[in-house]
PDB file of N, CA and C in Angstrom:
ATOM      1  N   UNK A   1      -5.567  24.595   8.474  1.00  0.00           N
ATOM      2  CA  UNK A   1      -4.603  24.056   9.392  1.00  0.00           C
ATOM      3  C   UNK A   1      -5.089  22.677   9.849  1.00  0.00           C
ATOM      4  N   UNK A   2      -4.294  21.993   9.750  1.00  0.00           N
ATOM      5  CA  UNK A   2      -4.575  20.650  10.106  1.00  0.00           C
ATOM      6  C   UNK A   2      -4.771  20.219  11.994  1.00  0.00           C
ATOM      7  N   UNK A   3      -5.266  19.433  11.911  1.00  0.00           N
ATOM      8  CA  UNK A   3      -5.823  19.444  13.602  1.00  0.00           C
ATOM      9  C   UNK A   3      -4.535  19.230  14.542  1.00  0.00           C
ATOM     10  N   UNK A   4      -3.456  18.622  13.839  1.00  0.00           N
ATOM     11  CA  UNK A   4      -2.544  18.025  14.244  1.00  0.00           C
ATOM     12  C   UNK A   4      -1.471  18.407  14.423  1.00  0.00           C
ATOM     13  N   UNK A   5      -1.812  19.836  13.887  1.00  0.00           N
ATOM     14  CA  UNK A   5      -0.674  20.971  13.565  1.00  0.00           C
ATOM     15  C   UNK A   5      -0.462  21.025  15.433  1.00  0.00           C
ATOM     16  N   UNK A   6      -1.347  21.242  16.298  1.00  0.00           N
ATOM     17  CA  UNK A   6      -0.746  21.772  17.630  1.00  0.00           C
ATOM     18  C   UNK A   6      -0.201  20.410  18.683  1.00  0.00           C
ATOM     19  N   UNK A   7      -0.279  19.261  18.013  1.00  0.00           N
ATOM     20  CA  UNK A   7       0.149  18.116  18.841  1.00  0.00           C
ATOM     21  C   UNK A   7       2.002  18.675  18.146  1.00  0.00           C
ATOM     22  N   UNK A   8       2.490  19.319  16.957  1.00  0.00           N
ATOM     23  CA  UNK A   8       3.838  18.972  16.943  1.00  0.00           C
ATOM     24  C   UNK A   8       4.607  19.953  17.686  1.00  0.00           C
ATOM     25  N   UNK A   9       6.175  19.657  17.882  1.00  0.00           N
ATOM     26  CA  UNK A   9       7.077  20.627  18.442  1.00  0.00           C
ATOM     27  C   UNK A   9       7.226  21.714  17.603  1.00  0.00           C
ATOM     28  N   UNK A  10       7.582  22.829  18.187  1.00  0.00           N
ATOM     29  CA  UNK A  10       7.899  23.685  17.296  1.00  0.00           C
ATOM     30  C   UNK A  10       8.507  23.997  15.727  1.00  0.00           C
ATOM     31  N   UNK A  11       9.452  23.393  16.130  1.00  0.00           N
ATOM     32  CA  UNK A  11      10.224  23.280  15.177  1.00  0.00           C
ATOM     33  C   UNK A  11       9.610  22.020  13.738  1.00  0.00           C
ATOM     34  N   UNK A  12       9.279  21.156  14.059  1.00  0.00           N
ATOM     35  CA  UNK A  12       8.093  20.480  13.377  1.00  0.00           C
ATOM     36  C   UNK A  12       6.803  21.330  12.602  1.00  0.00           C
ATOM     37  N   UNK A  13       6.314  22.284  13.698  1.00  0.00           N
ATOM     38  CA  UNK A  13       5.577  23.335  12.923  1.00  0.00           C
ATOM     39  C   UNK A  13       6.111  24.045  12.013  1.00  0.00           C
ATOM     40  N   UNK A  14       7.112  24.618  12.397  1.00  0.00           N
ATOM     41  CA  UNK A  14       7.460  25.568  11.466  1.00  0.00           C
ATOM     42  C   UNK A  14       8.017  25.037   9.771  1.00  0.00           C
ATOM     43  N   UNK A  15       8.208  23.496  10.190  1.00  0.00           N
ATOM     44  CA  UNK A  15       8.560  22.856   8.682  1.00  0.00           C
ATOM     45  C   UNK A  15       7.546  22.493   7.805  1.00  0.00           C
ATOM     46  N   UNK A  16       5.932  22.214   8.886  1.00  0.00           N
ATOM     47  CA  UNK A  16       4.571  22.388   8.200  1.00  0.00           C
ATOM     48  C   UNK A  16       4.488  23.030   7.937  1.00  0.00           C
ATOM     49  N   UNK A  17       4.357  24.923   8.169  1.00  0.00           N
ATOM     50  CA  UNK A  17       4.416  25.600   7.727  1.00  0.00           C
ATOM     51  C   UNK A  17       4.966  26.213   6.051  1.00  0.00           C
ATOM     52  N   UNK A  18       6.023  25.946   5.990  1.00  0.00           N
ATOM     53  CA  UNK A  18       7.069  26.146   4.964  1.00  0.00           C
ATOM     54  C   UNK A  18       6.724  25.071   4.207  1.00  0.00           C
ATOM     55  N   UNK A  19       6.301  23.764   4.214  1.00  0.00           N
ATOM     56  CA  UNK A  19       6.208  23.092   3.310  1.00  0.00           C
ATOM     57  C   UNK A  19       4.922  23.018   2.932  1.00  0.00           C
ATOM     58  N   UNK A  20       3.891  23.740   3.485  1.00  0.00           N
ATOM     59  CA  UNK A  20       2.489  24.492   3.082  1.00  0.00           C
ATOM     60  C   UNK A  20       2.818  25.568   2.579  1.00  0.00           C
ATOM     61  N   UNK A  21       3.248  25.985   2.395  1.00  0.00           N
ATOM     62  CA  UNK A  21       3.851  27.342   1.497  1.00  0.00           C
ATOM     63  C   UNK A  21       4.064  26.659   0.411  1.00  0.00           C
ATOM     64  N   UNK A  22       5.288  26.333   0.339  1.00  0.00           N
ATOM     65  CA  UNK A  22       5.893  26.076  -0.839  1.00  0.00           C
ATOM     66  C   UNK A  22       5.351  25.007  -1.584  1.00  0.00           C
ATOM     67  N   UNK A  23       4.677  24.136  -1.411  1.00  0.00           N
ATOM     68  CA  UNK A  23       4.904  22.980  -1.985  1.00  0.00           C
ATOM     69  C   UNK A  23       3.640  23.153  -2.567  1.00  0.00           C
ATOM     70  N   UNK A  24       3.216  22.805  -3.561  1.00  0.00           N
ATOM     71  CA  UNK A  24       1.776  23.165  -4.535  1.00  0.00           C
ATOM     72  C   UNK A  24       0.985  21.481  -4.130  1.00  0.00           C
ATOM     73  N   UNK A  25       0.241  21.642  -4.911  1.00  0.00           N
ATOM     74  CA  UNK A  25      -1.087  20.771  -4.751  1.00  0.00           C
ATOM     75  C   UNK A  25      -0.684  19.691  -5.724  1.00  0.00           C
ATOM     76  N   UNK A  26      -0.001  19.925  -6.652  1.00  0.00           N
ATOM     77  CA  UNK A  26       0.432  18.577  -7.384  1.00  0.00           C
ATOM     78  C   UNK A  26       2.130  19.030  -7.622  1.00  0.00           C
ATOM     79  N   UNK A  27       2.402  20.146  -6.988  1.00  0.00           N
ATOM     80  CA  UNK A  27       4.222  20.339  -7.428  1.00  0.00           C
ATOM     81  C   UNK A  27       5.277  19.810  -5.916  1.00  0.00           C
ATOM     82  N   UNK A  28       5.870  19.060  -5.886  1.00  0.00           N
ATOM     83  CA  UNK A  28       6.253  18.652  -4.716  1.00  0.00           C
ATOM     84  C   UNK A  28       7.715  19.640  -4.672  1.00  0.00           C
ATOM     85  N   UNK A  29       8.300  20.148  -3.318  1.00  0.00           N
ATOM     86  CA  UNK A  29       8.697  20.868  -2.850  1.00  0.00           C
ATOM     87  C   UNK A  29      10.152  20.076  -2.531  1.00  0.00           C
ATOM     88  N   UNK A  30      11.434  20.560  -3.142  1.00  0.00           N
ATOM     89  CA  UNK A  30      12.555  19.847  -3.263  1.00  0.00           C
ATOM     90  C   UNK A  30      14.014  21.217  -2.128  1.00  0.00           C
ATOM     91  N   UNK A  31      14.285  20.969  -1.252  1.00  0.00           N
ATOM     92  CA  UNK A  31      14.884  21.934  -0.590  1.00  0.00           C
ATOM     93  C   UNK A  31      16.251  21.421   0.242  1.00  0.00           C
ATOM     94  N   UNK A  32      17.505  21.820   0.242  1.00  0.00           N
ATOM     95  CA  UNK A  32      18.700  21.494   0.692  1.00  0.00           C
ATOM     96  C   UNK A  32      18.776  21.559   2.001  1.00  0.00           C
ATOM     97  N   UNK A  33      19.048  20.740   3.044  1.00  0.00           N
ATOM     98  CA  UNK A  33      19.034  20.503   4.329  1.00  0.00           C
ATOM     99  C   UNK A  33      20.091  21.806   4.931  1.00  0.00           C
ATOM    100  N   UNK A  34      20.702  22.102   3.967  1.00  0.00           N
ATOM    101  CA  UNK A  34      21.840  23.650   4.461  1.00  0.00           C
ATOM    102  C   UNK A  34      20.452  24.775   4.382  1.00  0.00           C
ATOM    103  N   UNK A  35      19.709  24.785   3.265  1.00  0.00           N
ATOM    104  CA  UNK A  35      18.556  25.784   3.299  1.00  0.00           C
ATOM    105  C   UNK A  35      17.278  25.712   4.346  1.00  0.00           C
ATOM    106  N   UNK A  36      16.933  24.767   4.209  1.00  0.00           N
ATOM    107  CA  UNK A  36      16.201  24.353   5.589  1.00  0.00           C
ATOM    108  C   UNK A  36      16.589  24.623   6.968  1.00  0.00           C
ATOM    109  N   UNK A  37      17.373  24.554   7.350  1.00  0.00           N
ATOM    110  CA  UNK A  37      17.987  24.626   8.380  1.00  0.00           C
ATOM    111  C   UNK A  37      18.696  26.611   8.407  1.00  0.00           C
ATOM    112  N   UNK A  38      18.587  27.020   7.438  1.00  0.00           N
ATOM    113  CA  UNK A  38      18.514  28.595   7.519  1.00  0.00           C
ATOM    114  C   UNK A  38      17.093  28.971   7.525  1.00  0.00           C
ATOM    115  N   UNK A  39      16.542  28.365   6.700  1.00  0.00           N
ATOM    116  CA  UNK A  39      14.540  28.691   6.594  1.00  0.00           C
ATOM    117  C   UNK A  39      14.368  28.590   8.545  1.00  0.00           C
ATOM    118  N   UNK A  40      14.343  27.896   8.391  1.00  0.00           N
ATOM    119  CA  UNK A  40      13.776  27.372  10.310  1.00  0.00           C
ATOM    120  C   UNK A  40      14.685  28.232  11.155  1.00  0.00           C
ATOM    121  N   UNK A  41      15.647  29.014  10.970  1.00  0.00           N
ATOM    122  CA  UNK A  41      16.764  29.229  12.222  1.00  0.00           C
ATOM    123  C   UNK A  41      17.109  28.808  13.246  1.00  0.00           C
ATOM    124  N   UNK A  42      17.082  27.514  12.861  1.00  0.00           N
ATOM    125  CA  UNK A  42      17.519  26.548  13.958  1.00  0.00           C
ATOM    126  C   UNK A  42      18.918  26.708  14.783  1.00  0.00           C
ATOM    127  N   UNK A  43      18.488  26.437  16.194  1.00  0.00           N
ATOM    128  CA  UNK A  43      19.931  26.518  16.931  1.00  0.00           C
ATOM    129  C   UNK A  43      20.655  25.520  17.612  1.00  0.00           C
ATOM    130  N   UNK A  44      19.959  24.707  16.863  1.00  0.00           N
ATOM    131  CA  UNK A  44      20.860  23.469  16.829  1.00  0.00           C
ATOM    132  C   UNK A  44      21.801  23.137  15.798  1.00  0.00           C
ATOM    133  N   UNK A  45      22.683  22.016  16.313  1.00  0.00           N
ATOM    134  CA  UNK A  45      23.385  21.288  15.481  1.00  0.00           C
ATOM    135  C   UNK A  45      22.994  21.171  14.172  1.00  0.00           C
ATOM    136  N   UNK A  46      24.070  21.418  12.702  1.00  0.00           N
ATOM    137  CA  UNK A  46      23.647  20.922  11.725  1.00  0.00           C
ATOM    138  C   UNK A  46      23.367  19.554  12.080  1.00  0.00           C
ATOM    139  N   UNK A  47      24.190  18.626  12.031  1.00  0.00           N
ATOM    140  CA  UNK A  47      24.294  16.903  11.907  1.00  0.00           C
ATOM    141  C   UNK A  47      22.750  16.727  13.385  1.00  0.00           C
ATOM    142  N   UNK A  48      22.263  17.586  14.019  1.00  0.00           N
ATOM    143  CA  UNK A  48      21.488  16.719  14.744  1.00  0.00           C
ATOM    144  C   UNK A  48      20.044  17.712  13.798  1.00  0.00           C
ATOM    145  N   UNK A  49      19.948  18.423  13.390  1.00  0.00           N
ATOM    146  CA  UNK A  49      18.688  18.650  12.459  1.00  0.00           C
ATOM    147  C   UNK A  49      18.785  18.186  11.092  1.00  0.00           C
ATOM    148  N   UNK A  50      19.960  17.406  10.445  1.00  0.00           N
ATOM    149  CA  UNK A  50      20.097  16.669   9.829  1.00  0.00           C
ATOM    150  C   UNK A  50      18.916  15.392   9.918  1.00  0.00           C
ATOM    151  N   UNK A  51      19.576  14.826  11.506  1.00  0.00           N
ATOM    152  CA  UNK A  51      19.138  13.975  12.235  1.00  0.00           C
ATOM    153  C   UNK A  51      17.279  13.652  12.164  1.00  0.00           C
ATOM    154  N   UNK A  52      16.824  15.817  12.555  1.00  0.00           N
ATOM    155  CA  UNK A  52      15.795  15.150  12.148  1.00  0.00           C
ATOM    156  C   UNK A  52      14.878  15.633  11.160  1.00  0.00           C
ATOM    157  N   UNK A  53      15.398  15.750  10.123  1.00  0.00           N
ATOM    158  CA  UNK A  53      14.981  15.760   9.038  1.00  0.00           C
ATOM    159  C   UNK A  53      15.084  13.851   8.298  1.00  0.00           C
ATOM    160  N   UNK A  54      16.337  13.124   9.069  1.00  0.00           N
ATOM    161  CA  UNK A  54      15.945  12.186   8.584  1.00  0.00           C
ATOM    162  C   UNK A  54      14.764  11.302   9.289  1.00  0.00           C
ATOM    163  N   UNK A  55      14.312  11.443  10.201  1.00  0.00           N
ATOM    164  CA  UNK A  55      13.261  11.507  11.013  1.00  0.00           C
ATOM    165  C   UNK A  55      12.044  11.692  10.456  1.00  0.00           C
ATOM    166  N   UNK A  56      11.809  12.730  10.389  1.00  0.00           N
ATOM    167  CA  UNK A  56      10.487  13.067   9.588  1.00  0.00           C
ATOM    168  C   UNK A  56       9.943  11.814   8.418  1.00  0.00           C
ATOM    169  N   UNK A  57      10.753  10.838   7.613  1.00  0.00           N
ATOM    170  CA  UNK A  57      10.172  10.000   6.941  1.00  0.00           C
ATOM    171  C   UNK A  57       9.656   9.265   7.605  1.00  0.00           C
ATOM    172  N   UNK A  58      10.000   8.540   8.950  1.00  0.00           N
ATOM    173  CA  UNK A  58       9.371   7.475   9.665  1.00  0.00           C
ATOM    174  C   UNK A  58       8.119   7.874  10.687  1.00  0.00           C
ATOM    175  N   UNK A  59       8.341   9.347  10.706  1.00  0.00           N
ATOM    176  CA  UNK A  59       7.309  10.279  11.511  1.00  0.00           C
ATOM    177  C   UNK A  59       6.902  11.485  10.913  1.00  0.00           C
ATOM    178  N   UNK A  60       6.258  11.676   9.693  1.00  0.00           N
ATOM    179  CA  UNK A  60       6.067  12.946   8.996  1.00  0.00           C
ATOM    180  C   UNK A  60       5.029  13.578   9.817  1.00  0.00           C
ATOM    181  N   UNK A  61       4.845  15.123   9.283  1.00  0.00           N
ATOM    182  CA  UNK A  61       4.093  16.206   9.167  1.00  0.00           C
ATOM    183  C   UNK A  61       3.206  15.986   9.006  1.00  0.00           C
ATOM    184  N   UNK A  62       1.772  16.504   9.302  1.00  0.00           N
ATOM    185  CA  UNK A  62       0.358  16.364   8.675  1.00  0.00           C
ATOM    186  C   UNK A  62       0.244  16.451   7.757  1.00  0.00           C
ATOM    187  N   UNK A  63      -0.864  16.023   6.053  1.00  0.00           N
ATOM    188  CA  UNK A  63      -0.821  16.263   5.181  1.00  0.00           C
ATOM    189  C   UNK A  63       0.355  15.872   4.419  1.00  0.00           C
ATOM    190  N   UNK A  64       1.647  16.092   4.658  1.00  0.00           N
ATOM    191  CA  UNK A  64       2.493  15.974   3.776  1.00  0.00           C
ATOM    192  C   UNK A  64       3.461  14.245   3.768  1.00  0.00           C
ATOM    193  N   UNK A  65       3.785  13.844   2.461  1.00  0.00           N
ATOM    194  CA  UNK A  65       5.459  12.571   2.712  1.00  0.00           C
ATOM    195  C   UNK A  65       6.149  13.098   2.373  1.00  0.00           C
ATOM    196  N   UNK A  66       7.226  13.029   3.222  1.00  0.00           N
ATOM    197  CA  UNK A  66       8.561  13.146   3.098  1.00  0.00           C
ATOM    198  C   UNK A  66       9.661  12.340   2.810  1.00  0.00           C
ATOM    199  N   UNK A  67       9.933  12.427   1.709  1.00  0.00           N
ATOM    200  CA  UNK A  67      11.291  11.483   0.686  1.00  0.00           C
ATOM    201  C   UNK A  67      12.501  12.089   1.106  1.00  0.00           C
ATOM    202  N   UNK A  68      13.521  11.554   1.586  1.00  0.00           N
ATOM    203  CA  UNK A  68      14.720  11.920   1.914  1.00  0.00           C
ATOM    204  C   UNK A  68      15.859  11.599   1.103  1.00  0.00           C
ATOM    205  N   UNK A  69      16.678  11.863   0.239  1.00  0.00           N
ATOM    206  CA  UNK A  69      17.737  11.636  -0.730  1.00  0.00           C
ATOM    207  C   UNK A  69      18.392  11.295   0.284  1.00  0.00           C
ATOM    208  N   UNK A  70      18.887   9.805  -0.372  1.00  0.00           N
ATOM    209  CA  UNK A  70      20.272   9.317   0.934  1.00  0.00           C
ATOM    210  C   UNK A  70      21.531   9.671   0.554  1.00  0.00           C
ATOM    211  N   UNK A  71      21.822  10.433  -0.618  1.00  0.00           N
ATOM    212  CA  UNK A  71      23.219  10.679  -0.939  1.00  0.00           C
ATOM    213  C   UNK A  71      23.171  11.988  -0.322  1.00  0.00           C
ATOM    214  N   UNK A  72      22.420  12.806  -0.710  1.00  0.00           N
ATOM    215  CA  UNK A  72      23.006  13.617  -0.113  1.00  0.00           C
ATOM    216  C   UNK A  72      21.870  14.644   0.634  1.00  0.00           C
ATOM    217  N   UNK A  73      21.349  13.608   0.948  1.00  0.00           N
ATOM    218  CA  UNK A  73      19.848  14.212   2.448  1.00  0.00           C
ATOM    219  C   UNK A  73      19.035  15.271   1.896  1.00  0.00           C
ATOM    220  N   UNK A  74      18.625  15.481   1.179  1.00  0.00           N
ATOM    221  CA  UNK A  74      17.963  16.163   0.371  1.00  0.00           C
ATOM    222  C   UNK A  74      16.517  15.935   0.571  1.00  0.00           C
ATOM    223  N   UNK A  75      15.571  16.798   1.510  1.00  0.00           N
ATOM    224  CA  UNK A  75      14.382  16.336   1.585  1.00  0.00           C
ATOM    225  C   UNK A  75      13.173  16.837   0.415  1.00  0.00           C
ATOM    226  N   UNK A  76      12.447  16.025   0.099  1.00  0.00           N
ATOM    227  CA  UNK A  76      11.321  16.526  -0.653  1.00  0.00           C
ATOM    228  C   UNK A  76      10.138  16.266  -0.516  1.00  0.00           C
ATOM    229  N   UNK A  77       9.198  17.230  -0.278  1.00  0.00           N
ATOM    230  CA  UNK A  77       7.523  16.936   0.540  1.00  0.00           C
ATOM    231  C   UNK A  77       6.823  17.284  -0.547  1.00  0.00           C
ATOM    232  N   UNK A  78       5.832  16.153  -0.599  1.00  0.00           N
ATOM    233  CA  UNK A  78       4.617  15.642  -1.185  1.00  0.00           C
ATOM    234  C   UNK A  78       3.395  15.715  -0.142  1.00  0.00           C
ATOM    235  N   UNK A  79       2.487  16.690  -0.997  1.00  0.00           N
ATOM    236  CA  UNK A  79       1.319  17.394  -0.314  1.00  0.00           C
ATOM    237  C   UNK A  79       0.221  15.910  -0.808  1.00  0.00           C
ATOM    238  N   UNK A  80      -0.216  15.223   0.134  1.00  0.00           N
ATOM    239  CA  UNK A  80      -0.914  14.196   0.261  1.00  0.00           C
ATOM    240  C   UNK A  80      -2.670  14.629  -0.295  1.00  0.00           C
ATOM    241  N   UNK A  81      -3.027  14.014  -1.338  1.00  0.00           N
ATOM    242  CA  UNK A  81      -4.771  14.009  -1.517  1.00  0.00           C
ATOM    243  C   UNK A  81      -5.264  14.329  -0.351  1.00  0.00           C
ATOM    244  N   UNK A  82      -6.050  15.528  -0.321  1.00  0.00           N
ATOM    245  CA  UNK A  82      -7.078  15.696   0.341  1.00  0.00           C
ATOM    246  C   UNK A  82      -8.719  14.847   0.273  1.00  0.00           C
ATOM    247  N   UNK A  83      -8.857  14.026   1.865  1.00  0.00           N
ATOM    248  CA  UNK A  83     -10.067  13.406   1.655  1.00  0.00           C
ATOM    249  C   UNK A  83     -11.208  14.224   2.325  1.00  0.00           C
ATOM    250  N   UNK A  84     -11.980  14.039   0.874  1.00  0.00           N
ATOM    251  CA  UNK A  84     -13.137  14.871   1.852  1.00  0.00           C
ATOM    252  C   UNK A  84     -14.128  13.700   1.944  1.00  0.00           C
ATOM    253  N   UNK A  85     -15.121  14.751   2.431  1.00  0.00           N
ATOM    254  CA  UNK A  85     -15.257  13.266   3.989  1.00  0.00           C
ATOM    255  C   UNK A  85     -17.324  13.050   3.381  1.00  0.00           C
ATOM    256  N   UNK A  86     -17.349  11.883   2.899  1.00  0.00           N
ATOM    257  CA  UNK A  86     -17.947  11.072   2.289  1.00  0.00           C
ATOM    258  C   UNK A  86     -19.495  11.344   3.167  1.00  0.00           C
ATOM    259  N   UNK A  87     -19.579  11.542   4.700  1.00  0.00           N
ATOM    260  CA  UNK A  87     -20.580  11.812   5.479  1.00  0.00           C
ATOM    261  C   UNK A  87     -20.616  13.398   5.985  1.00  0.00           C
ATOM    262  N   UNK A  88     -21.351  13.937   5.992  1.00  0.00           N
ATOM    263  CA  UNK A  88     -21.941  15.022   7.086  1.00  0.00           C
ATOM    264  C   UNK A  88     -22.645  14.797   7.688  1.00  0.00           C
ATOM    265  N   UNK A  89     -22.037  15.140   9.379  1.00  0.00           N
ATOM    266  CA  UNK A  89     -23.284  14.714  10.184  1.00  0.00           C
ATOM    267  C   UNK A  89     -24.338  15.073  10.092  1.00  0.00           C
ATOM    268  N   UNK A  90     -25.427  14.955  10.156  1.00  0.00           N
ATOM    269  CA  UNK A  90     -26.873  15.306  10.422  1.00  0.00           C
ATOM    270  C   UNK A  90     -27.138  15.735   8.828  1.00  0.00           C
ATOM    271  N   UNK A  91     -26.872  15.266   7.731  1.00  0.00           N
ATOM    272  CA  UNK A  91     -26.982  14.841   6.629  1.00  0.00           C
ATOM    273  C   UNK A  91     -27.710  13.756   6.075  1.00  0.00           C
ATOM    274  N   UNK A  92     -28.792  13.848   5.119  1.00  0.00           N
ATOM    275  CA  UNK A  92     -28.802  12.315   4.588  1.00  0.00           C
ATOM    276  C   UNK A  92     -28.455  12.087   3.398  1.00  0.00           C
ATOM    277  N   UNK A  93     -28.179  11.296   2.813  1.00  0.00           N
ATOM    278  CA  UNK A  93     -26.881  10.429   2.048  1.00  0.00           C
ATOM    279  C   UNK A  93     -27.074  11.171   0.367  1.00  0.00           C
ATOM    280  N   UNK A  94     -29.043  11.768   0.266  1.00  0.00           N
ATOM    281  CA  UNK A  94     -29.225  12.131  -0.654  1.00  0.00           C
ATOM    282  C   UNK A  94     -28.612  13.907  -1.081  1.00  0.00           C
ATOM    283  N   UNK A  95     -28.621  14.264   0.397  1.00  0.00           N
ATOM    284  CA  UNK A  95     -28.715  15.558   0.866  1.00  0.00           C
ATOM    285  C   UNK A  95     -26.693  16.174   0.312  1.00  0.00           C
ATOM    286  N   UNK A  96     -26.316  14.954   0.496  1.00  0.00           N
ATOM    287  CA  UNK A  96     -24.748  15.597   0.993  1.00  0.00           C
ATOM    288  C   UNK A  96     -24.371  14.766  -0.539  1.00  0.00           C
ATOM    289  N   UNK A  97     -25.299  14.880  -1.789  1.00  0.00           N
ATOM    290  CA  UNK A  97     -24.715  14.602  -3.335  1.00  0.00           C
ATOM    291  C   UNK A  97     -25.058  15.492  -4.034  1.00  0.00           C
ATOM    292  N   UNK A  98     -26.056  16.285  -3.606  1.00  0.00           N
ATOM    293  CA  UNK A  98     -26.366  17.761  -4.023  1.00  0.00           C
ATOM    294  C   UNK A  98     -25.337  18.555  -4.198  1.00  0.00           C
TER     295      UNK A  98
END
């Protein structure tokens, strides 16, 4: 789980969620804003979770980009390279190539 997972709204989580599910490590995850919006059980407005699903490109999810089809809003998440992390603390430089 990403650290960042508890800074989002709910509903934000639950689309991390689902798009950690579904979406593979090199297979990106292609899903209809009518299906999404049944996945999540959202009780909002279609046209305003439309809204923010178009959102999410200028403000994505942890880990993941989100490509939005403008014809016909179609989102698709791309699971971002994992960086692993070049230092360990209290490591030395020879220690952490082992």
């Amino acid at each position: 789980m990403h650290p960042d997972y508890f800074s989002l709204s709910p509903l934000r989580r639950l689309i991390y969620i689902l798009a950690k599910i579904h979406c593979g490590e090199w297979q990106p995850w292609t899903i209809s804003i009518n299906e999404l919006h049944q996945l999540t059980g959202g009780t909002s407005s279609f046209r305003k979770f439309k809204q923010l699903v178009q959102e999410l490109k200028g403000n994505p999810i942890p880990e993941f980009r989100i490509e939005v089809d403008a014809q016909n809003a179609t989102p698709t998440f791309y699971r971002l390279a994992q960086q692993t992390p070049s230092f360990v603390p209290g490591m030395t430089s020879t220690e952490s190539t082992l």
